[in-house]
Protein backbone atom coordinates (compact mmCIF):
# COMPACT_ATOMS: atom_id res chain seq x y z
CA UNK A 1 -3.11 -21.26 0.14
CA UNK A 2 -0.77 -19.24 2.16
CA UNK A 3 2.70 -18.23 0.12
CA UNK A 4 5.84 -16.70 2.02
CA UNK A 5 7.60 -14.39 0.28
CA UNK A 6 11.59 -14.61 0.62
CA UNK A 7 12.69 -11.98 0.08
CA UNK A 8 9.83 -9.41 1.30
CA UNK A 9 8.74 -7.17 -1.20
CA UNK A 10 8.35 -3.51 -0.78
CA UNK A 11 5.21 -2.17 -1.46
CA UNK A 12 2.81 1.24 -1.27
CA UNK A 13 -0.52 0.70 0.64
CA UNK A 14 -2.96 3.06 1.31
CA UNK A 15 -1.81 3.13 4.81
CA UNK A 16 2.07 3.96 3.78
CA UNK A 17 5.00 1.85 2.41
CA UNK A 18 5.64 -1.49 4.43
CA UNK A 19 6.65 -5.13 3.59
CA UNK A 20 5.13 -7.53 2.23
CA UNK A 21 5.25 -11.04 4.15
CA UNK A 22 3.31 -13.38 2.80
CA UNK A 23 0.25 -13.64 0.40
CA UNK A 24 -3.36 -15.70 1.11
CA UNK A 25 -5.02 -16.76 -1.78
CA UNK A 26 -8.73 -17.74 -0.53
CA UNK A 27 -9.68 -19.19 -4.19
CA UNK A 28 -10.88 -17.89 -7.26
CA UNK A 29 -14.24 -16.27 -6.14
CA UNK A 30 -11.94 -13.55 -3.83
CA UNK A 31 -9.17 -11.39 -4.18
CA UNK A 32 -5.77 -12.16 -3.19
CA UNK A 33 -4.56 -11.04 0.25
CA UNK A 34 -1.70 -9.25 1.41
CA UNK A 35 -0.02 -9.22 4.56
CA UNK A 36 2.17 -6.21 4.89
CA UNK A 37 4.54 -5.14 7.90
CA UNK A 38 4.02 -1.47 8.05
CA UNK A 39 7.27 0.65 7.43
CA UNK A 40 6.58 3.77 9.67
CA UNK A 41 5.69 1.40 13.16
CA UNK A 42 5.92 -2.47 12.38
CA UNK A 43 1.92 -3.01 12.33
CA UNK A 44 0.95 -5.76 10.34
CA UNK A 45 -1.55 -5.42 8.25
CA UNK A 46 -4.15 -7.64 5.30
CA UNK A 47 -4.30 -5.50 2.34
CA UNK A 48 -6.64 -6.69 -0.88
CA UNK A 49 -4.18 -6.77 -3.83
CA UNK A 50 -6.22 -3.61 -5.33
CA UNK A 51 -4.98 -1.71 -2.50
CA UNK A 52 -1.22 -2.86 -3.15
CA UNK A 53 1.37 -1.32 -5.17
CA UNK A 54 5.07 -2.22 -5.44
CA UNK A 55 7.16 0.61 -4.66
CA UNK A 56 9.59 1.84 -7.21
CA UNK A 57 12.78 -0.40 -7.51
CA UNK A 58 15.58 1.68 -9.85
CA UNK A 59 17.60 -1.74 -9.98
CA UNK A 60 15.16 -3.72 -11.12
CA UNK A 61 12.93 -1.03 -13.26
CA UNK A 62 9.80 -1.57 -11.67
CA UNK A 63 7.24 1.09 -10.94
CA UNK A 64 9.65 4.12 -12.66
CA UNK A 65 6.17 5.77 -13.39
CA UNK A 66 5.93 6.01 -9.36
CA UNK A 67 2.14 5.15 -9.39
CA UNK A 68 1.04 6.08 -5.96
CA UNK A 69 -2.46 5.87 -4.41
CA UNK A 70 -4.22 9.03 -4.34
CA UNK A 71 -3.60 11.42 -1.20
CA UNK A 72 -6.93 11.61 0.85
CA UNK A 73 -8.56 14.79 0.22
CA UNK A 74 -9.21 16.81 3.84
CA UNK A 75 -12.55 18.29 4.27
CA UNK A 76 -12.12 22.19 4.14
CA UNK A 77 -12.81 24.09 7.57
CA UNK A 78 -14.38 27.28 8.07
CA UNK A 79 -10.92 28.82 8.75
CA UNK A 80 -9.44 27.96 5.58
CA UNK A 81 -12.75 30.16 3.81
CA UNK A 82 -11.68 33.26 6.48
CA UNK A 83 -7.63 33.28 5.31
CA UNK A 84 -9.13 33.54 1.27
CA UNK A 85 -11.10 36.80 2.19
């Protein structure tokens, strides 16, 4: 089943905030899908609803706690063990 979502929400992917379209349910053995129109250039998107968040709506009182996925730790280079020293 394929649901359109009017309005869009706005949500927090792993990939940045975007818009959330529609929603594909494939059934009960599978996770819900999200298609999300990526804020920062327009790319859409399928997200599995574990990696969707709704962003935090002051109006409405959703997400005040600002959950936010995790920022992706960068291996550390050589350099940065050269500046310590």
């Amino acid at each position: 089943m394929i649901h359109q979502l009017k309005p869009s929400i706005l949500v927090e992917t792993p990939l940045g905030t975007g818009q959330a379209l529609f929603l594909i349910d494939y059934g009960m053995h599978q996770n819900t899908c999200w298609v999300v129109a990526l804020q920062k250039d327009g790319v859409i998107k399928h997200f599995d609803c574990n990696d969707v968040i709704l962003s935090t709506n002051y109006t409405y009182g959703m997400n005040l706690r600002k959950n936010k996925f995790a920022e992706p730790k960068l291996p550390k280079s050589d350099d940065d063990e050269s500046k310590v020293a």
